[in-house]
C-alpha atoms as a PDB file:
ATOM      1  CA  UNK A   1     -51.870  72.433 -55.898  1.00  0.00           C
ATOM      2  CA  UNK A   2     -52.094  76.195 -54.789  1.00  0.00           C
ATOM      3  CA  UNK A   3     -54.569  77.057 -51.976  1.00  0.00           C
ATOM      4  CA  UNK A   4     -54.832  80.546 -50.344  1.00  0.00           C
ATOM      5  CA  UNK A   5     -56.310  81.134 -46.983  1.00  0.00           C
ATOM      6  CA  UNK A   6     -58.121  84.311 -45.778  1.00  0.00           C
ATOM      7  CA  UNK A   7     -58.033  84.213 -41.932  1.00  0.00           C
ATOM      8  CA  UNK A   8     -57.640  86.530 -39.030  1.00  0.00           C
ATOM      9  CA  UNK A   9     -55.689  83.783 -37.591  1.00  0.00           C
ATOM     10  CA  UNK A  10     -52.885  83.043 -39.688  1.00  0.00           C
ATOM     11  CA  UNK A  11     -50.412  81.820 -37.486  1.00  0.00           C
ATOM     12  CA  UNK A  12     -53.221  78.340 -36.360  1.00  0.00           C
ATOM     13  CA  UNK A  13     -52.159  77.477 -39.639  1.00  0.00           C
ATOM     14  CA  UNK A  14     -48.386  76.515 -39.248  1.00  0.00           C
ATOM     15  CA  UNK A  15     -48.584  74.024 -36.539  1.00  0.00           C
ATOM     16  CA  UNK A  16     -51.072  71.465 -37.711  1.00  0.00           C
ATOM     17  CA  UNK A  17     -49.942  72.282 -41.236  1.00  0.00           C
ATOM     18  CA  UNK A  18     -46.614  71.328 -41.039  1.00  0.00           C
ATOM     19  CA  UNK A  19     -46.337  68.143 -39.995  1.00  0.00           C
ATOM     20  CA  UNK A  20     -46.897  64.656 -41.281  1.00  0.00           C
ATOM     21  CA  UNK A  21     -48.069  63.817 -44.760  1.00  0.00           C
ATOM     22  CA  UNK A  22     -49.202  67.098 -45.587  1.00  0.00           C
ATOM     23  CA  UNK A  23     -45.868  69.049 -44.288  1.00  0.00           C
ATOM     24  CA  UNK A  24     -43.726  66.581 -46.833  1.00  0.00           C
ATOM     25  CA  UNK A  25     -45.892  68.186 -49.574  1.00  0.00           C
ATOM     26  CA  UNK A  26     -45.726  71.448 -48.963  1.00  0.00           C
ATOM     27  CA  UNK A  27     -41.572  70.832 -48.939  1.00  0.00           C
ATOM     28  CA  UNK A  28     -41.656  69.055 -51.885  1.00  0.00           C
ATOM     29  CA  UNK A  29     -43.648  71.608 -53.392  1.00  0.00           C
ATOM     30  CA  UNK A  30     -47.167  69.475 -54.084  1.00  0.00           C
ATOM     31  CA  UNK A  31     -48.940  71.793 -52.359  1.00  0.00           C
ATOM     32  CA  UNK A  32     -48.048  75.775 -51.964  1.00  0.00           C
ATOM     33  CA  UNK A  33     -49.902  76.964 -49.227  1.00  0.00           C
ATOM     34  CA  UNK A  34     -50.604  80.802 -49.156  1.00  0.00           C
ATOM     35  CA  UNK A  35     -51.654  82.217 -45.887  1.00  0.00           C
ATOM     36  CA  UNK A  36     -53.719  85.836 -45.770  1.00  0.00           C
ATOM     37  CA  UNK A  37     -54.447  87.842 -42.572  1.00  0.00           C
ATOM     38  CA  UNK A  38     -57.509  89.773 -43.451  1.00  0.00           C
ATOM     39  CA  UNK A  39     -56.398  92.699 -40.826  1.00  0.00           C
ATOM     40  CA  UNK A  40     -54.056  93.860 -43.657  1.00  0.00           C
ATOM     41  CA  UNK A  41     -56.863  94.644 -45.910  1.00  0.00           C
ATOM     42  CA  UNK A  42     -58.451  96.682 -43.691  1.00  0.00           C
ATOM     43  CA  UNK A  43     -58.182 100.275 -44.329  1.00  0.00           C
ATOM     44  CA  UNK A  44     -58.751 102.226 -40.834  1.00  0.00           C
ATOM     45  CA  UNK A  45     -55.425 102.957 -38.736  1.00  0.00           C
ATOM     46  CA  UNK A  46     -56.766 100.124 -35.903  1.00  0.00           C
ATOM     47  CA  UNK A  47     -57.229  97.383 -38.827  1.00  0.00           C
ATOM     48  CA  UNK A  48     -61.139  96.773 -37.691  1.00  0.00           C
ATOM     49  CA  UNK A  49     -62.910  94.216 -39.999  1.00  0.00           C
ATOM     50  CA  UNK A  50     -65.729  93.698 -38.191  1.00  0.00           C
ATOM     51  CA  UNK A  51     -68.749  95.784 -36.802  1.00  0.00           C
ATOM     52  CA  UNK A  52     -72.527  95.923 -34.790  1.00  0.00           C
ATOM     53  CA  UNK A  53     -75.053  93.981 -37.550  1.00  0.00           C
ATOM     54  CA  UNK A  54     -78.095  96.188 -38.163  1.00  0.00           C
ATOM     55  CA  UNK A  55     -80.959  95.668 -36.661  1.00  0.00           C
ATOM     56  CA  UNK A  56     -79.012  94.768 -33.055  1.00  0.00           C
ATOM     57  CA  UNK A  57     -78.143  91.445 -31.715  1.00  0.00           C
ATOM     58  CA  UNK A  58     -75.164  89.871 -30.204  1.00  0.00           C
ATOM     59  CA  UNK A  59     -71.983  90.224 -31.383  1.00  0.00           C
ATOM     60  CA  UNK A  60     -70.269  91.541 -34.075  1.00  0.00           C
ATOM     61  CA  UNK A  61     -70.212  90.544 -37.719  1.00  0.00           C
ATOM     62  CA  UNK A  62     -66.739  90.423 -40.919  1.00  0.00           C
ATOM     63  CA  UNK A  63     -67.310  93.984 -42.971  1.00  0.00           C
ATOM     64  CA  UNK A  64     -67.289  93.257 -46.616  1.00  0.00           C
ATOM     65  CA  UNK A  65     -65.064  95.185 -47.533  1.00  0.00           C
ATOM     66  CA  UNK A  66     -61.463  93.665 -46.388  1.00  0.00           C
ATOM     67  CA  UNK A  67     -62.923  90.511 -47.294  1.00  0.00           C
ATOM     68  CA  UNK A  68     -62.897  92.134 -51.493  1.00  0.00           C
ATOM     69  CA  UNK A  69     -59.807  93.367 -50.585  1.00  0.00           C
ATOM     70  CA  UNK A  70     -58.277  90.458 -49.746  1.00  0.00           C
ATOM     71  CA  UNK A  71     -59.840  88.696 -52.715  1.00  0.00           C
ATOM     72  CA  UNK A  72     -58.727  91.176 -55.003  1.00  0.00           C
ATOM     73  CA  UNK A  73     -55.309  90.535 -54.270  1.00  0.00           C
ATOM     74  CA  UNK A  74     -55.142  86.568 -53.557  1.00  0.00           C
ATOM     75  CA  UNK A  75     -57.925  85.721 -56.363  1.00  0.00           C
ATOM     76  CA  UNK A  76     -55.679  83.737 -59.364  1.00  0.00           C
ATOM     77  CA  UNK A  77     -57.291  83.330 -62.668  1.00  0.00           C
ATOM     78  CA  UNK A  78     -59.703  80.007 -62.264  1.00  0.00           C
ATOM     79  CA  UNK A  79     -59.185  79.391 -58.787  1.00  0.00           C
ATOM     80  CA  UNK A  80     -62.642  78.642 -56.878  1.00  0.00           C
ATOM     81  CA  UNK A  81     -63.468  81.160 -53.926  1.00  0.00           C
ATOM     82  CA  UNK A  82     -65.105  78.733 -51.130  1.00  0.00           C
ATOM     83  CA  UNK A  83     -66.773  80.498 -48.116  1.00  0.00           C
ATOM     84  CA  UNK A  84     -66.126  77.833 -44.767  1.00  0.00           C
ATOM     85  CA  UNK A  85     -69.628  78.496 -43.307  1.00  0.00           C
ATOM     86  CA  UNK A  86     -72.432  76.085 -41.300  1.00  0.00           C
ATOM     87  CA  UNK A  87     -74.943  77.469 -43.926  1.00  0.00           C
ATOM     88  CA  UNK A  88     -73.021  75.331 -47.011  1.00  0.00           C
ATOM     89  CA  UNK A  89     -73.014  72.379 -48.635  1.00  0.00           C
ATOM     90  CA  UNK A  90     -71.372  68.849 -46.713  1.00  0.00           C
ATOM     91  CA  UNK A  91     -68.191  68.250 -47.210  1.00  0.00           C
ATOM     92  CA  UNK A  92     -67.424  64.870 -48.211  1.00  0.00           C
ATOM     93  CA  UNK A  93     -65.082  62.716 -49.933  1.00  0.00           C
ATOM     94  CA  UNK A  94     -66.962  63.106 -53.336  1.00  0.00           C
ATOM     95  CA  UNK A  95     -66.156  67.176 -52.783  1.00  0.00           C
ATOM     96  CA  UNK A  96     -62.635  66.309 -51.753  1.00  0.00           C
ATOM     97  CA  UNK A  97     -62.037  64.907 -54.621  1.00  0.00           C
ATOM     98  CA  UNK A  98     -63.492  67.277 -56.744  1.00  0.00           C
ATOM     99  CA  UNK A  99     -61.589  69.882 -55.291  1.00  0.00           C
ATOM    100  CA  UNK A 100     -58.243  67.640 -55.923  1.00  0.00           C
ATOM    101  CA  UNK A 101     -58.726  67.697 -59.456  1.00  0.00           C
ATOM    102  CA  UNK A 102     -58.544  72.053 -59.674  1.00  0.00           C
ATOM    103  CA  UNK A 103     -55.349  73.149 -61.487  1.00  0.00           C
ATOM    104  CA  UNK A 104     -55.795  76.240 -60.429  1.00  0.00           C
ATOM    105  CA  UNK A 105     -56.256  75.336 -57.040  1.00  0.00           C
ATOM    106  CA  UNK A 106     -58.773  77.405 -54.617  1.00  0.00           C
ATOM    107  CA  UNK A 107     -59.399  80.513 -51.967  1.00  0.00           C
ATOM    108  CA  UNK A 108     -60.711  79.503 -48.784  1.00  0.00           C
ATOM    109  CA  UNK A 109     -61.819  82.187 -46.781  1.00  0.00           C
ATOM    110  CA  UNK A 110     -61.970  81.636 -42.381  1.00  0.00           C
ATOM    111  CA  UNK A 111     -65.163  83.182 -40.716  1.00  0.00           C
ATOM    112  CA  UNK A 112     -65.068  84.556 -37.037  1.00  0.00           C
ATOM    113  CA  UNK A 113     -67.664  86.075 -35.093  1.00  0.00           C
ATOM    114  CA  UNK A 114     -71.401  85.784 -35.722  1.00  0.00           C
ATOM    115  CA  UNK A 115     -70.466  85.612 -39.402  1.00  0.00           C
ATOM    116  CA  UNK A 116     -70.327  87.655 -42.385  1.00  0.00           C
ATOM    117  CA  UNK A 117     -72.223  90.466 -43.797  1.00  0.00           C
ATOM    118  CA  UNK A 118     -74.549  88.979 -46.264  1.00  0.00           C
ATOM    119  CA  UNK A 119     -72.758  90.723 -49.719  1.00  0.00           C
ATOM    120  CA  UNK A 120     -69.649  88.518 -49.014  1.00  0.00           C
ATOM    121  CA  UNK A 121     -71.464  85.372 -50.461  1.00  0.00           C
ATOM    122  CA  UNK A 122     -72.007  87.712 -53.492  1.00  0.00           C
ATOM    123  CA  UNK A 123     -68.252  87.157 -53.760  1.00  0.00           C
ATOM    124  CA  UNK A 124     -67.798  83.648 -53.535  1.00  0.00           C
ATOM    125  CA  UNK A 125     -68.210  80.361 -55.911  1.00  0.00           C
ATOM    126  CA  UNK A 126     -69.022  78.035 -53.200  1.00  0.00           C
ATOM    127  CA  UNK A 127     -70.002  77.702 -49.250  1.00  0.00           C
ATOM    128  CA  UNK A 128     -68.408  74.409 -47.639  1.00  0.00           C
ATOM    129  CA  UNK A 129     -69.909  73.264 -43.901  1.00  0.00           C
ATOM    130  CA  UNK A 130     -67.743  70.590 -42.340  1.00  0.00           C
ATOM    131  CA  UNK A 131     -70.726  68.976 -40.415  1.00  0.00           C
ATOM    132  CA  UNK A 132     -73.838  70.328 -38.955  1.00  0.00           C
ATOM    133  CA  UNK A 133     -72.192  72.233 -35.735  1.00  0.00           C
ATOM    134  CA  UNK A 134     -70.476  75.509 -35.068  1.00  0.00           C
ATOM    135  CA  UNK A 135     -67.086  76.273 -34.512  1.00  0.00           C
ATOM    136  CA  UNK A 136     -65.859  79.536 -33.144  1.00  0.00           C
ATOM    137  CA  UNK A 137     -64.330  80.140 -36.136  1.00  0.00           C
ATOM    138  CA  UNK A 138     -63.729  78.861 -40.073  1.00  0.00           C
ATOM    139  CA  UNK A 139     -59.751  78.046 -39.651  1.00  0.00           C
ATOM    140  CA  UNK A 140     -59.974  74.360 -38.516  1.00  0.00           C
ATOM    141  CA  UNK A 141     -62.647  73.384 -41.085  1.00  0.00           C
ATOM    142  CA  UNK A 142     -60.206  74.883 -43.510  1.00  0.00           C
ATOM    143  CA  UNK A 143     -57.529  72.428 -42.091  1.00  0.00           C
ATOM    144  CA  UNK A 144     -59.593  69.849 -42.029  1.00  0.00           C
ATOM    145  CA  UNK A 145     -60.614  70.981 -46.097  1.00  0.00           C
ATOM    146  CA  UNK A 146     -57.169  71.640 -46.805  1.00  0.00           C
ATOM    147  CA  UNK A 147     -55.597  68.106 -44.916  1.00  0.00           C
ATOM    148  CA  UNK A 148     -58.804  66.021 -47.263  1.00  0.00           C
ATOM    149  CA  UNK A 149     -58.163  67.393 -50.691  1.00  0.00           C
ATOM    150  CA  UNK A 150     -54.228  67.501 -50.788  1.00  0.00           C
ATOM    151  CA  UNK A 151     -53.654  63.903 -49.502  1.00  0.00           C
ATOM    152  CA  UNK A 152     -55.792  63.039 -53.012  1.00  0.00           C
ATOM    153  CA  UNK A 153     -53.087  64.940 -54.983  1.00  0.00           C
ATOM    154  CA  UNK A 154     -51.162  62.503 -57.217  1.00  0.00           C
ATOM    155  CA  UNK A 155     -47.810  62.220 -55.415  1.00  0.00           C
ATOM    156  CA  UNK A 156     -48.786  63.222 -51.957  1.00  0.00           C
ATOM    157  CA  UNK A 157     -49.839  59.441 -50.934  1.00  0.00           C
ATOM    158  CA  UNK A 158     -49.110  56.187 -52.861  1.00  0.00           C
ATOM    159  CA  UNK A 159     -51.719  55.724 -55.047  1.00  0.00           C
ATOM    160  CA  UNK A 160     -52.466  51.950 -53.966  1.00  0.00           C
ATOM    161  CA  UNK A 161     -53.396  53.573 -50.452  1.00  0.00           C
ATOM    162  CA  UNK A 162     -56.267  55.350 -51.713  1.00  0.00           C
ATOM    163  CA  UNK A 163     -58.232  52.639 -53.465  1.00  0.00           C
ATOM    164  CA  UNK A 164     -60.003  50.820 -50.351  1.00  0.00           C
ATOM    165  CA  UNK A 165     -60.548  53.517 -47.862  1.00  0.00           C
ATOM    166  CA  UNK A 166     -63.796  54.344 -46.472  1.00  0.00           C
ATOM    167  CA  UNK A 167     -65.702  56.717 -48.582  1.00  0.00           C
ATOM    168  CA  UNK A 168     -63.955  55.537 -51.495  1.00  0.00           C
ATOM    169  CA  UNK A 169     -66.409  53.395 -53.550  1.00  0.00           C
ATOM    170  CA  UNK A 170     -69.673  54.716 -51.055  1.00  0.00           C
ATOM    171  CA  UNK A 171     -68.421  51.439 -48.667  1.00  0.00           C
ATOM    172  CA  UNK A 172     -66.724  52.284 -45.137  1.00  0.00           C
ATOM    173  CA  UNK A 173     -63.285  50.472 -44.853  1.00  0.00           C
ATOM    174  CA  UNK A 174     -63.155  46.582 -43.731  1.00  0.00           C
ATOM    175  CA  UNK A 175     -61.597  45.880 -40.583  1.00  0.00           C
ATOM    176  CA  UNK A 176     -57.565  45.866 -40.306  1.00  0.00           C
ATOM    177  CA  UNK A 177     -55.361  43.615 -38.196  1.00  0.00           C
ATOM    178  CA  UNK A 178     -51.441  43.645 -38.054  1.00  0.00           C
ATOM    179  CA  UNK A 179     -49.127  41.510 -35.277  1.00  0.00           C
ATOM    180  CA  UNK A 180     -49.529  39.979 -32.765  1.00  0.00           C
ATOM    181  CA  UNK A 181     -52.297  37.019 -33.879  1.00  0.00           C
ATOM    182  CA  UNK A 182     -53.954  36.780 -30.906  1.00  0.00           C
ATOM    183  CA  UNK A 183     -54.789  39.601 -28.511  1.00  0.00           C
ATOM    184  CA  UNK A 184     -56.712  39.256 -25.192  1.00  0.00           C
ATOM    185  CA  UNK A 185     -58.464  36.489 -26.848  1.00  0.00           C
ATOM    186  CA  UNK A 186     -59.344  37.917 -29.736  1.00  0.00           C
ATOM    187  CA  UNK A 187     -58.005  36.376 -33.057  1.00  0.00           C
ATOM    188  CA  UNK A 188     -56.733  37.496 -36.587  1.00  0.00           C
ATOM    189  CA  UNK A 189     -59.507  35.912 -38.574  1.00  0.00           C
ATOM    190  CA  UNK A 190     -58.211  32.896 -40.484  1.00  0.00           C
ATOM    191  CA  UNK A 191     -58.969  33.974 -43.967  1.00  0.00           C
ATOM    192  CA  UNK A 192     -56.788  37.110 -43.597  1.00  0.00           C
ATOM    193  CA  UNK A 193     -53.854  34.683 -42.481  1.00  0.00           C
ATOM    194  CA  UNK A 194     -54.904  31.573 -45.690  1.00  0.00           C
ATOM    195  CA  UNK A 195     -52.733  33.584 -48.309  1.00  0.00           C
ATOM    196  CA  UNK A 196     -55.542  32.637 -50.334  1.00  0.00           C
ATOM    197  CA  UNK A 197     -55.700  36.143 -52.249  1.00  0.00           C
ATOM    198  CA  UNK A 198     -58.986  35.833 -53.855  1.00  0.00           C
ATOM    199  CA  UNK A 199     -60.677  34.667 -50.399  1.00  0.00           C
ATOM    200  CA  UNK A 200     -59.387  37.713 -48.522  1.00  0.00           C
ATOM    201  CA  UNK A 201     -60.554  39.957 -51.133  1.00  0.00           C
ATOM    202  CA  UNK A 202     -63.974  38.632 -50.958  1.00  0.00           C
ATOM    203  CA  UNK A 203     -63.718  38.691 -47.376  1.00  0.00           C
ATOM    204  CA  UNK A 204     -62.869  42.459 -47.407  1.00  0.00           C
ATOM    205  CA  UNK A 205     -66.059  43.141 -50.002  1.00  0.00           C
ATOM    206  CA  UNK A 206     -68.186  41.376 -47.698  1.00  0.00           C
ATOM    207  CA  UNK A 207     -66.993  42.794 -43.989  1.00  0.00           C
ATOM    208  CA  UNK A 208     -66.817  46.205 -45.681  1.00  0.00           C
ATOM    209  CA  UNK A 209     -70.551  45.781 -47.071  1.00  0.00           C
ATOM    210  CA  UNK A 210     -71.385  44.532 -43.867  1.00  0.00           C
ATOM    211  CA  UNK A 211     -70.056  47.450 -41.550  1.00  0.00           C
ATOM    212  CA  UNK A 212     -71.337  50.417 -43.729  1.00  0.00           C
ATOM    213  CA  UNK A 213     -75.121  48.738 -43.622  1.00  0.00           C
ATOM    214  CA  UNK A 214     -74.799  48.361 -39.229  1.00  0.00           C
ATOM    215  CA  UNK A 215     -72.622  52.275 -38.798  1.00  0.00           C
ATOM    216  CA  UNK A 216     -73.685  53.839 -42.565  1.00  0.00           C
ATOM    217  CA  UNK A 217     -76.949  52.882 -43.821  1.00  0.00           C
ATOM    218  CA  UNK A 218     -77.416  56.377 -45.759  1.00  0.00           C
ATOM    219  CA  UNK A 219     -74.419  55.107 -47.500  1.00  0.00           C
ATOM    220  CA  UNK A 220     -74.763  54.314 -51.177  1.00  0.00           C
ATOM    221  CA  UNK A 221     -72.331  51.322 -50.300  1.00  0.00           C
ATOM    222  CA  UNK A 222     -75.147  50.152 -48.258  1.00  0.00           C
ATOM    223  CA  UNK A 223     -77.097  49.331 -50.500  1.00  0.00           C
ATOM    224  CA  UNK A 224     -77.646  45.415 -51.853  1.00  0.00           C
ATOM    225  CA  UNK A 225     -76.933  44.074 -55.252  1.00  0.00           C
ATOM    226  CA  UNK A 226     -79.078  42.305 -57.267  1.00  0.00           C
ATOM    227  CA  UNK A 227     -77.401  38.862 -56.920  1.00  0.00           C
ATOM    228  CA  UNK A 228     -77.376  39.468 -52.813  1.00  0.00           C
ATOM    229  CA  UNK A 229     -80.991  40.343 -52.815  1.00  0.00           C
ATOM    230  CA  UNK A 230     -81.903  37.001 -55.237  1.00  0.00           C
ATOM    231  CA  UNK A 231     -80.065  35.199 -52.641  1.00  0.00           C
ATOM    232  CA  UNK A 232     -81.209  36.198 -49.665  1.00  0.00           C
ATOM    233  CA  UNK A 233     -85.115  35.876 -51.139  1.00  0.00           C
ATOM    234  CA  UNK A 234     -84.094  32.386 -52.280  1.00  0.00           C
ATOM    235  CA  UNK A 235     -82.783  31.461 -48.700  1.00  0.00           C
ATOM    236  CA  UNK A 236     -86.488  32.426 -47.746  1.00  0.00           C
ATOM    237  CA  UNK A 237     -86.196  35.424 -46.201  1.00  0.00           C
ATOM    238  CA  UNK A 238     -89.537  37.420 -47.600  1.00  0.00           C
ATOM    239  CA  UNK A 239     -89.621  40.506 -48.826  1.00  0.00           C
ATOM    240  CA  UNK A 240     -90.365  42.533 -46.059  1.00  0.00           C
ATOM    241  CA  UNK A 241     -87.929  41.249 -43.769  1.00  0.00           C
ATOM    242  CA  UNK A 242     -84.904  42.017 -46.735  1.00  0.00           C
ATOM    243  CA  UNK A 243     -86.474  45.599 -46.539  1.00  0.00           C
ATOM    244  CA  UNK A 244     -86.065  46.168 -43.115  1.00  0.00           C
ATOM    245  CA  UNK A 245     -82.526  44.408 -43.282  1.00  0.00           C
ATOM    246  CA  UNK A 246     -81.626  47.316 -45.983  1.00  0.00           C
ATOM    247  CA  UNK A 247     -83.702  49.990 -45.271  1.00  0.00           C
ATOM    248  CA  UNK A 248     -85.836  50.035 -48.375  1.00  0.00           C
ATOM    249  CA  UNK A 249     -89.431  49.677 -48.874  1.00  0.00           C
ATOM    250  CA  UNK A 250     -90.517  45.847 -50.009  1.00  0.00           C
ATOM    251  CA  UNK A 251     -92.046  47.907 -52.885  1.00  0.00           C
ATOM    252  CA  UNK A 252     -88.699  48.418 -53.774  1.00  0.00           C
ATOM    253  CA  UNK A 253     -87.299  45.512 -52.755  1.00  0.00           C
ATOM    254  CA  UNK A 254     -89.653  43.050 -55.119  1.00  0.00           C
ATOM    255  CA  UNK A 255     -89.372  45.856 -57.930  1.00  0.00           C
ATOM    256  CA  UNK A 256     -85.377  44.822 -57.867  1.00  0.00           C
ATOM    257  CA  UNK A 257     -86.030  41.191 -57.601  1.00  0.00           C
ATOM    258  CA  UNK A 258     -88.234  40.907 -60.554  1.00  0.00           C
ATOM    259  CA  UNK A 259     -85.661  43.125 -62.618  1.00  0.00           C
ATOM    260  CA  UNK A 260     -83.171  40.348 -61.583  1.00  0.00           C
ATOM    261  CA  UNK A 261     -85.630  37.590 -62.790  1.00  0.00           C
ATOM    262  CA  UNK A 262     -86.291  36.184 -59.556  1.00  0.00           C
ATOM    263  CA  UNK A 263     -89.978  34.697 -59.810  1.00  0.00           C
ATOM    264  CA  UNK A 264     -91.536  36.118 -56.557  1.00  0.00           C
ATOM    265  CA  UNK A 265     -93.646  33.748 -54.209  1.00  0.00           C
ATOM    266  CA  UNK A 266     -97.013  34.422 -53.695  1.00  0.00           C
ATOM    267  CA  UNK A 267     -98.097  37.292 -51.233  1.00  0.00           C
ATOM    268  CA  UNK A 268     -99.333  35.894 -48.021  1.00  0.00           C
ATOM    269  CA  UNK A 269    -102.738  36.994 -47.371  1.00  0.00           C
ATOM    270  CA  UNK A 270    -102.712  37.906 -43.844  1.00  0.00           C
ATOM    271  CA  UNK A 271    -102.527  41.635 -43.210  1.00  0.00           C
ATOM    272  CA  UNK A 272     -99.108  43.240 -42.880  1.00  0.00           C
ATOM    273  CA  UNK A 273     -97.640  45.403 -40.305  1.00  0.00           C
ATOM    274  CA  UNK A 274     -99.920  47.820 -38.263  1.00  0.00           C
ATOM    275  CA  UNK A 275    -103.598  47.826 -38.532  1.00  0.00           C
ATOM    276  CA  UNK A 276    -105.294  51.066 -39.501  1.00  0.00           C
ATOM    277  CA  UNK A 277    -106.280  51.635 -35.682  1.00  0.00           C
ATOM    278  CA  UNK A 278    -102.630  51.415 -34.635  1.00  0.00           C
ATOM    279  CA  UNK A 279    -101.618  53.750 -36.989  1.00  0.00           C
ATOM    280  CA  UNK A 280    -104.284  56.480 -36.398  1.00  0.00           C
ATOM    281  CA  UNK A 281    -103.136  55.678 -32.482  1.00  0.00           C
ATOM    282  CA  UNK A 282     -99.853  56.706 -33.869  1.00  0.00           C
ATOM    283  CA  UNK A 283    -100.185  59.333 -35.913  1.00  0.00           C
ATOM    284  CA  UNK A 284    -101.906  61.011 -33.344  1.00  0.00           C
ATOM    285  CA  UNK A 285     -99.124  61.236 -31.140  1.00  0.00           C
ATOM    286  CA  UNK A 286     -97.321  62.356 -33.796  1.00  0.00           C
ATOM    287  CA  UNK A 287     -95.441  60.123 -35.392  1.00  0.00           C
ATOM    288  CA  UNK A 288     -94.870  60.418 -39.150  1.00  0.00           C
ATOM    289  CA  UNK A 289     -95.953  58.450 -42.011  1.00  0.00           C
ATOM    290  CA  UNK A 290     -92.480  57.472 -43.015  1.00  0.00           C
ATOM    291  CA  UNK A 291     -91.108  56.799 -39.718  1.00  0.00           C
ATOM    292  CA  UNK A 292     -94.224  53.880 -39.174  1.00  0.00           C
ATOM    293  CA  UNK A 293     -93.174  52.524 -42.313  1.00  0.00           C
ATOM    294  CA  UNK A 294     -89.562  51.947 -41.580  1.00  0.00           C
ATOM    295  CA  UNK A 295     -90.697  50.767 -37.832  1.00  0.00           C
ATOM    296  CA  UNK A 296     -93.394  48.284 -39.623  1.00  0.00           C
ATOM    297  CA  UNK A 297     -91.221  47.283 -42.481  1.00  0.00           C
ATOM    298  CA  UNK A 298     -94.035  48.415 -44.817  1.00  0.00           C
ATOM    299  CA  UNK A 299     -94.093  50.991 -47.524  1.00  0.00           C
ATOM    300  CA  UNK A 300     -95.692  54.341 -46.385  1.00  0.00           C
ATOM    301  CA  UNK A 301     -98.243  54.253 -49.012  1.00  0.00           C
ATOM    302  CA  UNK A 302     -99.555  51.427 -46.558  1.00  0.00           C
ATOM    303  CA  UNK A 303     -99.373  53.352 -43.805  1.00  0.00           C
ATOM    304  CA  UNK A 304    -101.460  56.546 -45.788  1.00  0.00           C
ATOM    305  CA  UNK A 305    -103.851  53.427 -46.759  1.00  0.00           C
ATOM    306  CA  UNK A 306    -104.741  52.404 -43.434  1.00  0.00           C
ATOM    307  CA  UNK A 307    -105.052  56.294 -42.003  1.00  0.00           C
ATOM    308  CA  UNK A 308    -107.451  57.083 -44.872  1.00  0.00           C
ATOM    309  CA  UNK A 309    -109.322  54.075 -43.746  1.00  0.00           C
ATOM    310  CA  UNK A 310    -109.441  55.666 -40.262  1.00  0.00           C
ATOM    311  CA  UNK A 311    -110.318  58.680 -41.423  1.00  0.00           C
ATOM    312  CA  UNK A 312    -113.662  57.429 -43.663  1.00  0.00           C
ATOM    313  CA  UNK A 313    -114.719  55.538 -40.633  1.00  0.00           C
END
């Protein structure tokens, strides 16, 4: 894996870069890593590559033109251009991944500043944000890019030590425990200590299920099966109690059941969640459609039912 670095900061590289996991690559040659300061590419005698935007404001913005430069010259045939910047798309593992499978490996190219004169992104594949913040500058989210992606090159890690991490199969990681047993009262759970290999594992699927629904709901990990739903509806929790427990709508939640075959009991008849004067109450003080549905448990067509009512009355 080649990557290529276009920074005004070359030298923030070395430090962080050569150490650990990722330093034994780059000396065993798994990862070449090819650092660019963009001052060289600038063609005045004081090496300026930035000026005043148009139109005024605060601070100063990367000219375009060291930035082609530079591109020009680092650019192999196939590799992807990617542009570190707040405005791009999430980096996750999905993107890490996809990123690890590039023979022709990538450009990353470092912001500074208030950014980058608009025409740059004419010269990119691909903008990559880190997280929704600001840095003061697009060198550690290339670390952080660079550390993600080359740790999934074959070789760099064992590959065993890939396969349950969080973020690997949309679950976050189950807990880990090493020696001592006990620690300030807290105990090594007993399965974990059994050697009954088929009860850990199903005691990893479940913790790991478990902690990505409580920290990571969003995550597709989250999510229940059909078999966990049947058996949590046959244990008689209804339907919209399941859909609060995993954040769906009970819409949802019976559509999945009946796919399953589970014959669904029949609907109580008493009125669900909020009535129609609570919600207008709510609406009012501006509280979205959506957001009373996940409070109430219902779906938000509900919630639009009862508001219409309201609003005929």
């Amino acid at each position: 894996m080649r990557i290529d670095v276009i920074t005004l900061f070359p030298e923030m590289f070395e430090g962080p870069l050569r150490e650990s996991i990722i330093g034994r690559a780059r000396e065993r040659g798994l990862l070449i890593l090819g650092l660019h300061d963009l001052r060289e590419y600038a063609t005045d005698r004081h090496h300026v590559v930035d000026d005043a935007p148009y139109g005024g404001g605060a601070g100063m913005v990367l000219k375009v033109e060291p930035i082609a430069a530079a591109l020009r010259d680092v650019k192999r045939e196939g590799a992807r251009v990617i542009l570190l910047s707040p405005q791009g798309r999430v980096f996750t593992q999905e993107v890490a991944r996809e990123l690890a499978v590039s023979t022709s490996g990538f450009v990353l190219v470092c912001g500074r500043y208030e950014g980058f004169d608009e025409r740059v992104r004419s010269l990119v594949d691909d903008e990559i944000s880190i997280g929704d913040y600001v840095l003061t500058g697009g060198e550690l989210a290339a670390m952080v890019v660079i550390d993600a992606v080359c740790r999934l090159v074959p070789g760099v890690i064992e590959a065993a030590s890939l396969e349950h991490e969080s973020h690997t199969s949309g679950l976050l990681e189950y807990p880990q425990y090493t020696r001592p047993p006990e620690f300030g009262g807290m105990r090594v759970p007993d399965v974990l200590l059994s050697g009954d290999h088929k009860a850990i594992a199903q005691w990893r699927e479940s913790e790991a299920r478990k902690r990505t629904r409580d920290r990571r709901p969003d995550l597709e990990g989250a999510r229940p099966d059909a078999a966990e739903l049947a058996g949590d509806y046959a244990s008689g929790v209804g339907s919209y109690r399941l859909a609060r427990k995993y954040g769906l709508s009970p819409a949802t939640v019976r559509a999945r059941l009946r796919a399953a075959g589970v014959a669904l009991r029949p609907a109580r008849q008493a009125a669900r969640g909020p009535s129609a004067e609570d919600v207008a109450r709510l609406h009012a003080s501006g509280i979205g459609v959506r957001e009373m549905a996940r409070r109430f448990g219902v779906s938000h067509v509900t919630i639009l039912n009862r508001l219409k009512r309201t609003q005929k009355s």
